[in-house]
C-alpha atoms as a PDB file:
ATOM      1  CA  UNK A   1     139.326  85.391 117.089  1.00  0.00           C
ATOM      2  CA  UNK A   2     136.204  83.825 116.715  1.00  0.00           C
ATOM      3  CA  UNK A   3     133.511  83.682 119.520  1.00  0.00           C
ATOM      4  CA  UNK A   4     133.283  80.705 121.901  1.00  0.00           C
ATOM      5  CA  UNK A   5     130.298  79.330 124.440  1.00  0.00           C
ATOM      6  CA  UNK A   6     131.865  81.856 126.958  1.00  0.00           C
ATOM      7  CA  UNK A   7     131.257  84.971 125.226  1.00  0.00           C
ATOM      8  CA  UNK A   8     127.609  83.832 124.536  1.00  0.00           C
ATOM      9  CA  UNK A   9     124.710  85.490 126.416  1.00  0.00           C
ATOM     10  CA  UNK A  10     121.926  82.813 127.518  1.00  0.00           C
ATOM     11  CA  UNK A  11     118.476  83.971 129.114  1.00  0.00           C
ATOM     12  CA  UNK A  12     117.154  80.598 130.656  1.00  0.00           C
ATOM     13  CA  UNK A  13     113.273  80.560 131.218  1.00  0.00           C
ATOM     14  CA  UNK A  14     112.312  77.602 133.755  1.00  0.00           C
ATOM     15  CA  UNK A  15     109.501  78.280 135.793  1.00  0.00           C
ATOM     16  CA  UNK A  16     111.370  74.649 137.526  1.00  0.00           C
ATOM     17  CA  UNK A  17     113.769  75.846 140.231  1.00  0.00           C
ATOM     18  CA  UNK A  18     115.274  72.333 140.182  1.00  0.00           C
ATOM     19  CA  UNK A  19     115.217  72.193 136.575  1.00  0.00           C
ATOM     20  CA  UNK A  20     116.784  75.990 136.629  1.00  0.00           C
ATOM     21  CA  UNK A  21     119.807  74.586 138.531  1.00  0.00           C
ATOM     22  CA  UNK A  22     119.868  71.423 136.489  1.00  0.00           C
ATOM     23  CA  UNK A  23     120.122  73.338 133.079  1.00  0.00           C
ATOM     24  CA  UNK A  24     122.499  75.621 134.278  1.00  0.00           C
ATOM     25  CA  UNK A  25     125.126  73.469 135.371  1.00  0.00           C
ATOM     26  CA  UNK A  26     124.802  71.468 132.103  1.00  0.00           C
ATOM     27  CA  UNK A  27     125.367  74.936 130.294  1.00  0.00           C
ATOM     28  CA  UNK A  28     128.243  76.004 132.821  1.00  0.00           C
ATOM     29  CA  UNK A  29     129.735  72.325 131.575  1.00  0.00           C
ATOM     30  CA  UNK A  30     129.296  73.814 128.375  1.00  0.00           C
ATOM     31  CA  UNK A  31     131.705  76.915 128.999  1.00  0.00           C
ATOM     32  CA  UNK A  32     128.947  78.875 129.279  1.00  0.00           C
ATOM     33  CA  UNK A  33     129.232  82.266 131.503  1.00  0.00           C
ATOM     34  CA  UNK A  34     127.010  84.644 131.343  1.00  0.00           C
ATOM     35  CA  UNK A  35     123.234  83.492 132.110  1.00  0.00           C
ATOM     36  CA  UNK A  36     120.385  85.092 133.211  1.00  0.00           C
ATOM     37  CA  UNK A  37     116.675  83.617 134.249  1.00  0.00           C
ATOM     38  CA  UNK A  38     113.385  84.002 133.726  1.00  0.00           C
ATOM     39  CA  UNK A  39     110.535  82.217 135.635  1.00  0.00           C
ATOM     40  CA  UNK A  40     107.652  83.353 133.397  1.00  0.00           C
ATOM     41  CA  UNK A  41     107.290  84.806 129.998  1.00  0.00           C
ATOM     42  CA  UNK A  42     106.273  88.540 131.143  1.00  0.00           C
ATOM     43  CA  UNK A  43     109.394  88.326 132.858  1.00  0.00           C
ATOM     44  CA  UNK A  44     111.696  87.433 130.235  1.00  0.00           C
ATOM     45  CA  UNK A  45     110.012  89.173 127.492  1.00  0.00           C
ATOM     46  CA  UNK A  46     110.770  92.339 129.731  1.00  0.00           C
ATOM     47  CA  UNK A  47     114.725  90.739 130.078  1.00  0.00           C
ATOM     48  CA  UNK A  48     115.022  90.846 126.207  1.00  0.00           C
ATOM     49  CA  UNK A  49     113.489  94.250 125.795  1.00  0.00           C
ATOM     50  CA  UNK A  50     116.251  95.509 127.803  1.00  0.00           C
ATOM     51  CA  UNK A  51     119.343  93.550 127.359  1.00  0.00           C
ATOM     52  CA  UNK A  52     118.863  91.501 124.468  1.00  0.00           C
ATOM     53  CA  UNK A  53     120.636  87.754 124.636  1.00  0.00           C
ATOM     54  CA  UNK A  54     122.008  86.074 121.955  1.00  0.00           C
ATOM     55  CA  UNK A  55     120.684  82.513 123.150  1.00  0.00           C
ATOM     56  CA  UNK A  56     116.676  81.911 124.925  1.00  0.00           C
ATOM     57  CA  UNK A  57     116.215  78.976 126.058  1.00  0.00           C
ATOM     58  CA  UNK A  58     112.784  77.999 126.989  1.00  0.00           C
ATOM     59  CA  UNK A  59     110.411  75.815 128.603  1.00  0.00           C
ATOM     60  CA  UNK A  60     107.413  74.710 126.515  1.00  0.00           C
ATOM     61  CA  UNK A  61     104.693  75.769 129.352  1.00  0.00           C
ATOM     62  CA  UNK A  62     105.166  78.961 131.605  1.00  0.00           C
ATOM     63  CA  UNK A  63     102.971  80.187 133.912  1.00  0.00           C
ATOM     64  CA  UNK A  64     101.754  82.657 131.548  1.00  0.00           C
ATOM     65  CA  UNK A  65     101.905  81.630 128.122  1.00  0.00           C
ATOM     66  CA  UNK A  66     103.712  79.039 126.080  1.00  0.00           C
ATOM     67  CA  UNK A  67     106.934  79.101 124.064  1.00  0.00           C
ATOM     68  CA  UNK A  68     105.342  79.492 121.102  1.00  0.00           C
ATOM     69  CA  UNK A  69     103.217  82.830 122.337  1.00  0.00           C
ATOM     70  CA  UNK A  70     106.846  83.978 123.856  1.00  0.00           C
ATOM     71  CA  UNK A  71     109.078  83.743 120.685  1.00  0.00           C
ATOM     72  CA  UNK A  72     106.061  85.241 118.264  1.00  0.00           C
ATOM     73  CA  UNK A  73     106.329  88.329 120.440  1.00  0.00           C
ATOM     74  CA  UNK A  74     109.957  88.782 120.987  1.00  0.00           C
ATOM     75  CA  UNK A  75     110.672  88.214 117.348  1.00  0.00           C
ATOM     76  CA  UNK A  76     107.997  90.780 116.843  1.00  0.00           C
ATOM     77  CA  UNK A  77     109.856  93.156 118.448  1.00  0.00           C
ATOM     78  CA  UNK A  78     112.378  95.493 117.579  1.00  0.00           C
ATOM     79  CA  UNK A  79     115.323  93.514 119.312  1.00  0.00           C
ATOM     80  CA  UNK A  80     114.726  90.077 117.844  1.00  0.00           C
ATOM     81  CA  UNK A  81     116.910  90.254 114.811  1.00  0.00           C
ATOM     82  CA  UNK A  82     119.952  89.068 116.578  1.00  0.00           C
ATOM     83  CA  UNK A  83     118.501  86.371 118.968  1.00  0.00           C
ATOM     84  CA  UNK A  84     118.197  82.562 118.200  1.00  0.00           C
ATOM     85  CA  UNK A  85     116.084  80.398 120.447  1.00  0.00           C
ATOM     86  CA  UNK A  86     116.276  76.958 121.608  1.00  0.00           C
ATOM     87  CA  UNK A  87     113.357  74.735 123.167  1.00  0.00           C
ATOM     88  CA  UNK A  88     113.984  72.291 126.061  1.00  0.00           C
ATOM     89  CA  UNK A  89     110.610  70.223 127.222  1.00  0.00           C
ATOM     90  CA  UNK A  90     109.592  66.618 127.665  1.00  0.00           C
ATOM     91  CA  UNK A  91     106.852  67.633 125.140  1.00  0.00           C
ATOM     92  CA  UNK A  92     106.447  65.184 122.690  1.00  0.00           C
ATOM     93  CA  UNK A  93     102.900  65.776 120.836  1.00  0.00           C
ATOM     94  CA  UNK A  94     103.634  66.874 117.135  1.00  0.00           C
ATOM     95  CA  UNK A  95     100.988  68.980 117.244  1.00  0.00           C
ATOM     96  CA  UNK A  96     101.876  71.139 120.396  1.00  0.00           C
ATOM     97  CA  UNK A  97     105.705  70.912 118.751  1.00  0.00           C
ATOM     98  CA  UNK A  98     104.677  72.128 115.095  1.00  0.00           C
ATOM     99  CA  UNK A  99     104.056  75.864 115.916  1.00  0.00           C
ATOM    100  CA  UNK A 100     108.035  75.770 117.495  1.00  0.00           C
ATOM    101  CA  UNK A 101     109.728  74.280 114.517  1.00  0.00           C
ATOM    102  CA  UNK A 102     107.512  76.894 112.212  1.00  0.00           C
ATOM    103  CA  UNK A 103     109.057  79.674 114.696  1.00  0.00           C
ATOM    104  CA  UNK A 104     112.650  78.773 113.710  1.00  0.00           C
ATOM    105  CA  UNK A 105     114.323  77.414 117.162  1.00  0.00           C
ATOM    106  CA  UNK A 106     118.192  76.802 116.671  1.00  0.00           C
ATOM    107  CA  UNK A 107     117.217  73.074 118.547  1.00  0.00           C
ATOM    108  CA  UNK A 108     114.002  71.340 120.112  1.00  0.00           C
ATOM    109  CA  UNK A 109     115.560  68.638 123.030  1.00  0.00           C
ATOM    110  CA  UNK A 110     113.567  66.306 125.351  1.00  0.00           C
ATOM    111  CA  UNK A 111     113.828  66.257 128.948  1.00  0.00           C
ATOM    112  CA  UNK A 112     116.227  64.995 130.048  1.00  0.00           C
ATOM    113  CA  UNK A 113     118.697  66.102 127.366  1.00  0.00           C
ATOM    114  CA  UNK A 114     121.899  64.802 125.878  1.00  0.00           C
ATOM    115  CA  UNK A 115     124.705  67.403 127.073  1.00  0.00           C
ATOM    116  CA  UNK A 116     126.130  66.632 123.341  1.00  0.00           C
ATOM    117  CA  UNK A 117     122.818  67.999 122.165  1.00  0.00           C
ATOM    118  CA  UNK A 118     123.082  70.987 123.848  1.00  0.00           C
ATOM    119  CA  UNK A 119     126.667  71.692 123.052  1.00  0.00           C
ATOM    120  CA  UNK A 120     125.846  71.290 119.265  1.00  0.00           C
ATOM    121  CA  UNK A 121     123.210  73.782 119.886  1.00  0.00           C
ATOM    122  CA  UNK A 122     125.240  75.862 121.658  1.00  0.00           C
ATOM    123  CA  UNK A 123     127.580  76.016 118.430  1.00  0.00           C
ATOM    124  CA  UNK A 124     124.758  76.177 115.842  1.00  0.00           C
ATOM    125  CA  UNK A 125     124.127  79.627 118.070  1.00  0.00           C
ATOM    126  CA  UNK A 126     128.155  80.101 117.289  1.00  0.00           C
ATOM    127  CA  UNK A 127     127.553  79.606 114.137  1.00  0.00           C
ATOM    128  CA  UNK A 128     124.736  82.368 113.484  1.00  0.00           C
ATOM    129  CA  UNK A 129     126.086  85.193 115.621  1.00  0.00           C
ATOM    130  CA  UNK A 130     129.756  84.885 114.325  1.00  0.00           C
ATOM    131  CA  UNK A 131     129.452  83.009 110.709  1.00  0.00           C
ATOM    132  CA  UNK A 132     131.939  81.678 108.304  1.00  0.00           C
ATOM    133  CA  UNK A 133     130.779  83.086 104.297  1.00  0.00           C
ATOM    134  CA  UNK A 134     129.839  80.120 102.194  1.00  0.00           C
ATOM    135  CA  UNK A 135     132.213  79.176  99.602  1.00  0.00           C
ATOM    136  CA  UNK A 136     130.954  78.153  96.289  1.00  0.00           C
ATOM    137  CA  UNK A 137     133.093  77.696  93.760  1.00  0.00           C
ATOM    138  CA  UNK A 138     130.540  78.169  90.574  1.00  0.00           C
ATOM    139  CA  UNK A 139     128.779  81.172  92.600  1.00  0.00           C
ATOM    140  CA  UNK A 140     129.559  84.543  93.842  1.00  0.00           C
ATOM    141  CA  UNK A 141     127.831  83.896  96.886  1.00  0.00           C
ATOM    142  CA  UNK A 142     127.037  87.824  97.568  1.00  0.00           C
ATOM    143  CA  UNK A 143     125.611  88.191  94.324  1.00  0.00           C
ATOM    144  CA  UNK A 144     123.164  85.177  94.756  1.00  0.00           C
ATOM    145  CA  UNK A 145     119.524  85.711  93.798  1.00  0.00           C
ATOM    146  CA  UNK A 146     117.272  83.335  96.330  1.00  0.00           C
ATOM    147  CA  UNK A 147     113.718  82.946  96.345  1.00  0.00           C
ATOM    148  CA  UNK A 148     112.885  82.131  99.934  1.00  0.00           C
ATOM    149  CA  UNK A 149     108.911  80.908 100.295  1.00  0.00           C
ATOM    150  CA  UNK A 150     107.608  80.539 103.910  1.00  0.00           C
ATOM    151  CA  UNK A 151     103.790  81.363 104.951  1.00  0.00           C
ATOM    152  CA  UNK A 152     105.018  81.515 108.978  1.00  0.00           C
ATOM    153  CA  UNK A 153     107.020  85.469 109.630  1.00  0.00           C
ATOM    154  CA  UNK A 154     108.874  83.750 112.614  1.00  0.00           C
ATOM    155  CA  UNK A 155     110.035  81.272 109.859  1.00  0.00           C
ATOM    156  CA  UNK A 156     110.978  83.489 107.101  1.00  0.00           C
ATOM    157  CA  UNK A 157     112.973  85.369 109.378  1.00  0.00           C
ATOM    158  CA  UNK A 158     114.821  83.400 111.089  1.00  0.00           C
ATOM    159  CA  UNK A 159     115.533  81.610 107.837  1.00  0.00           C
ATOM    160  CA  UNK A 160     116.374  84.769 106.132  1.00  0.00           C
ATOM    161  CA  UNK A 161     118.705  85.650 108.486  1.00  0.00           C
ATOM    162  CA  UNK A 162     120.676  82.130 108.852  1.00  0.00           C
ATOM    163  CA  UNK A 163     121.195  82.542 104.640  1.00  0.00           C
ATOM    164  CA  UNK A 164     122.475  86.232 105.474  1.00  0.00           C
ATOM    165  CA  UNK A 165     125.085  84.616 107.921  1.00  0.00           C
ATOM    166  CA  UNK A 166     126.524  82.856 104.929  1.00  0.00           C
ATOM    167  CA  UNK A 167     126.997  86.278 103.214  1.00  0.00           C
ATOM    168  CA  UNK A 168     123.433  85.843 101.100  1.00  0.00           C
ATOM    169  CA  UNK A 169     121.864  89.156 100.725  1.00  0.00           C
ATOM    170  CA  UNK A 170     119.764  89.652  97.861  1.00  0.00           C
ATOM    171  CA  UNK A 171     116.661  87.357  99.058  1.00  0.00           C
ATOM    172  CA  UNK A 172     113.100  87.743  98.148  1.00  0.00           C
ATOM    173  CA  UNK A 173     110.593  86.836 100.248  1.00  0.00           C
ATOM    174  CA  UNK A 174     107.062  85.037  99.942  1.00  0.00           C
ATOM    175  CA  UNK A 175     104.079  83.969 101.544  1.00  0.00           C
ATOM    176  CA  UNK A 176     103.009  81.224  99.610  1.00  0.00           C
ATOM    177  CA  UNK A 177     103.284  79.695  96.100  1.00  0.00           C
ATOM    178  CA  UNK A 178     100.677  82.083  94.093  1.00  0.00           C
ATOM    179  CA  UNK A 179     103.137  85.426  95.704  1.00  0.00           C
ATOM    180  CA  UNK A 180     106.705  82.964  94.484  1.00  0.00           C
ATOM    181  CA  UNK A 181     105.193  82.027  91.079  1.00  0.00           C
ATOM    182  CA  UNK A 182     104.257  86.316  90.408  1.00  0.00           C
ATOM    183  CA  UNK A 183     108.055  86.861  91.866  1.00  0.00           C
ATOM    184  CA  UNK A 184     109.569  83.946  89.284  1.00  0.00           C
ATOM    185  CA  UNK A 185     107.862  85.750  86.375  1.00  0.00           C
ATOM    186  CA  UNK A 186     109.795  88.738  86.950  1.00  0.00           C
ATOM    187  CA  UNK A 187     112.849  87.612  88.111  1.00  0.00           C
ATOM    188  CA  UNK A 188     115.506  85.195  87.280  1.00  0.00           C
ATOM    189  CA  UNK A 189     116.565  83.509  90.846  1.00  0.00           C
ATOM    190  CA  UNK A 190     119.484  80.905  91.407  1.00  0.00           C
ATOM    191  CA  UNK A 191     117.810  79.115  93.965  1.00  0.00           C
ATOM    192  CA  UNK A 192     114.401  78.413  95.807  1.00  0.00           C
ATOM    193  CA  UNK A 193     113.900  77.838  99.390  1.00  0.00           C
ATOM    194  CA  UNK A 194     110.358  76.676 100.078  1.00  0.00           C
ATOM    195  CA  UNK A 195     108.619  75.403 103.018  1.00  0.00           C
ATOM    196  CA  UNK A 196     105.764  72.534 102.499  1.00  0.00           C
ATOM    197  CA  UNK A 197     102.875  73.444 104.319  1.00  0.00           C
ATOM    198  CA  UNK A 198     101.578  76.670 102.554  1.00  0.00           C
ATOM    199  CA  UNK A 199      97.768  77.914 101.742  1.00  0.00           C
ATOM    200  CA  UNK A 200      96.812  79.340  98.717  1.00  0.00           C
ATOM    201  CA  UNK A 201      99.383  77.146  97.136  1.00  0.00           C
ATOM    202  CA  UNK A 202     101.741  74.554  98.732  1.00  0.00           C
ATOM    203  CA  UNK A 203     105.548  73.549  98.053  1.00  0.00           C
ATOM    204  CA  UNK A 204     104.866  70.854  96.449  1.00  0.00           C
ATOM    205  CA  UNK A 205     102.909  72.250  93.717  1.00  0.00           C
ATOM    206  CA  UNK A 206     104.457  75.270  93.713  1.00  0.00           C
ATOM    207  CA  UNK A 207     107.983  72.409  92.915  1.00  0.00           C
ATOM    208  CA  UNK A 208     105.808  70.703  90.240  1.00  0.00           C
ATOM    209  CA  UNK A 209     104.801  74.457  88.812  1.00  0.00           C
ATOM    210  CA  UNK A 210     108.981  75.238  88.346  1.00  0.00           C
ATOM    211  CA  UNK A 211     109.361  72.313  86.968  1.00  0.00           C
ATOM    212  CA  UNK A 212     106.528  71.811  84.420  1.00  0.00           C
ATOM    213  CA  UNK A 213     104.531  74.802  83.824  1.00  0.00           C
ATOM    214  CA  UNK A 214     108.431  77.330  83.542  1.00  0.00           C
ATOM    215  CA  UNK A 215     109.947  73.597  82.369  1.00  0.00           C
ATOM    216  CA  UNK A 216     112.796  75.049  84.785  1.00  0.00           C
ATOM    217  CA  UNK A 217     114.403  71.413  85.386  1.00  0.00           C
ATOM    218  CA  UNK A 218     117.311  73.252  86.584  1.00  0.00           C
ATOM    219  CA  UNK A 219     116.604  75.645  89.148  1.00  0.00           C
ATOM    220  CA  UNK A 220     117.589  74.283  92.688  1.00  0.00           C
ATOM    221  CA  UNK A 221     114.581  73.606  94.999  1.00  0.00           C
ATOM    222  CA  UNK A 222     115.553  73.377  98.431  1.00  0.00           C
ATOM    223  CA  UNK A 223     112.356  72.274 100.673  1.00  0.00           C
ATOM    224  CA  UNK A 224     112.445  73.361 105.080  1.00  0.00           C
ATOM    225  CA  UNK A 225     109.485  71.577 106.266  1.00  0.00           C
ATOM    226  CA  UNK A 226     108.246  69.898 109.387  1.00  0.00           C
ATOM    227  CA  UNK A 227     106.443  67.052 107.324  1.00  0.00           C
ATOM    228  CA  UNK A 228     107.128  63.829 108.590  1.00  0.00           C
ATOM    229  CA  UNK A 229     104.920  61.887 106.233  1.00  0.00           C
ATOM    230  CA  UNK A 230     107.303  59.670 103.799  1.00  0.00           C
ATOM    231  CA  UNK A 231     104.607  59.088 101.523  1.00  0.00           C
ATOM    232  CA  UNK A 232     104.209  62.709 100.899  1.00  0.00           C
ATOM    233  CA  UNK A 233     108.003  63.811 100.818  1.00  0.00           C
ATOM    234  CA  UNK A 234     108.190  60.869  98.754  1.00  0.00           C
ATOM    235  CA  UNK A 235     105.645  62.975  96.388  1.00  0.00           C
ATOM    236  CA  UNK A 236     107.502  66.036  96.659  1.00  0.00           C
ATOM    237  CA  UNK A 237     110.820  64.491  95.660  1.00  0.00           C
ATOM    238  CA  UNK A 238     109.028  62.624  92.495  1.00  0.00           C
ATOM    239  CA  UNK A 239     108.113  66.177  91.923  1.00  0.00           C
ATOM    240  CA  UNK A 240     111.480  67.263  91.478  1.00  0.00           C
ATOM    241  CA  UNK A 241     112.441  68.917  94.554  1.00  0.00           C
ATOM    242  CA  UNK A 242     116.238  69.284  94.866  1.00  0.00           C
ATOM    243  CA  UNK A 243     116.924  68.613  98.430  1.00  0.00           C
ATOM    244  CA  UNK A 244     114.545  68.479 101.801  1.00  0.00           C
ATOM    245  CA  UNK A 245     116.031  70.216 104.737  1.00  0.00           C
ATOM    246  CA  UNK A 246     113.795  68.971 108.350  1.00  0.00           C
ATOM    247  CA  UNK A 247     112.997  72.145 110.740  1.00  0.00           C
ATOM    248  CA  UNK A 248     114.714  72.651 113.211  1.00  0.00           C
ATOM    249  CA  UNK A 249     117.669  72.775 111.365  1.00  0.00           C
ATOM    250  CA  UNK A 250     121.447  73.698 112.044  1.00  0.00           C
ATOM    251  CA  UNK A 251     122.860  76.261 109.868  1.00  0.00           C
ATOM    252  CA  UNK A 252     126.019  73.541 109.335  1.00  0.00           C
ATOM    253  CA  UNK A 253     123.209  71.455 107.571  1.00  0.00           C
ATOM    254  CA  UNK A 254     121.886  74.315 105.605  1.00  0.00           C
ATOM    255  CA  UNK A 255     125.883  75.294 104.686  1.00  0.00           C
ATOM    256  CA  UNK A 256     126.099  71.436 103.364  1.00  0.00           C
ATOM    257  CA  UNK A 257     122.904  70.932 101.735  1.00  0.00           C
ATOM    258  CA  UNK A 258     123.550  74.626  99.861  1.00  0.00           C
ATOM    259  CA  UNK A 259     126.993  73.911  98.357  1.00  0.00           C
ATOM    260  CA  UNK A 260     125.223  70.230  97.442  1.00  0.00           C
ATOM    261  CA  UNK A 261     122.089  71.506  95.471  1.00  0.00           C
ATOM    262  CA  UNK A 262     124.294  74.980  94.087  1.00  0.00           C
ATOM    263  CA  UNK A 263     127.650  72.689  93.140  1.00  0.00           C
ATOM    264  CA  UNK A 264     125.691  69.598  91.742  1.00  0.00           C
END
């Protein structure tokens, strides 16, 4: 059978006792059963080293760090691979959200939040933990080749492991668009996924390198980026990117926008 919001495991961090109870009725609404608390991130970073949750869901500011600083050091431990996180703040500055959306959170939502938000993050959770395989009907998906390009770790991985839920597992992985372009020269690859933002060299060029310097007008390009500058993505799609996916993403979107760009 597959899994529902009441076999999920939530750790809730809200330093808010108020907004502790709030949340957790809205997630109890949700079918939710089993949650835990944190009120700082010391504390729950000690929660997750010891029972490990499927779901975190955060506050932007704790007492002791923010949500960035939290999920960079749970995912850099040894019992992040199976945990997805979601943000909940009234945060609105793109600059203090950017460093989240890099870190691959399932959702970002305001305060206060939509309960049909969170239930659509609660199943985007669903959705990672207990996955349905892709279907493609040109591809074997299991013996797909994907490029996946991402200068952030927290990014590639979470990333990396939303394409494995889809039964994707031969991906190689890059830091920018001087390591893909090395990787495309020795390796034939079905498609690339490629954030935007990137040093050494960006998505963009790295999109206009496939497609003029290989002359590869073929290859899917599928770009995960934050950018929220139309004049820009309006650049990168000139430049012949395939698709643009906007972090944070759902892996439902993902699913769609893959059998798009691979079944075009």
């Amino acid at each position: 059978m597959p899994l529902t919001a009441a076999d999920l495991s939530i750790l809730l961090i809200e330093p808010s006792a108020m907004q502790l109870k709030l949340i957790m009725r809205h997630l109890q609404q949700a079918d939710v059963r089993q949650i835990d608390s944190a009120r700082s991130g010391k504390e729950a970073l000690a929660q997750i080293a010891k029972y490990p949750p499927d779901l975190v869901i955060t506050s932007m500011y704790l007492p002791d760090m923010s949500a960035d600083q939290l999920i960079s050091e749970a995912q850099q431990a040894e019992t992040d691979s199976d945990i997805a996180f979601m943000l909940i703040s009234s945060e609105t500055g793109q600059d203090a959200l950017e460093p989240i959306r890099q870190a691959g959170v399932m959702a970002i939502l305001p305060k206060p939040f939509n309960h049909e938000d969170l239930q659509r993050a609660i199943r985007a959770t669903l959705d990672v933990i207990d996955p349905a395989e892709i279907e493609l009907e040109s591809y074997d998906v299991s013996e797909l080749n994907i490029l996946l390009v991402d200068d952030s770790f927290t990014s590639r991985n979470h990333l990396s492991r939303v394409l494995g839920s889809m039964g994707i597992s031969q991906i190689d992985l890059a830091e920018n668009g001087r390591e893909a372009v090395k990787l495309l020269s020795q390796q034939r690859y079905d498609l690339v996924v490629t954030d935007l933002n990137m040093p050494e060299m960006d998505g963009h060029e790295l999109t206009r390198y496939i497609r003029k310097q290989l002359g590869d007008v073929v290859l899917p390009i599928l770009m995960a980026t934050t950018e929220n500058n139309q004049t820009r993505l309006g650049n990168v799609q000139q430049a012949g990117v395939s698709a643009i996916l906007d972090k944070p993403f759902e892996p439902q979107t993902i699913r769609e926008m893959l059998f798009r760009v691979l079944e075009a």
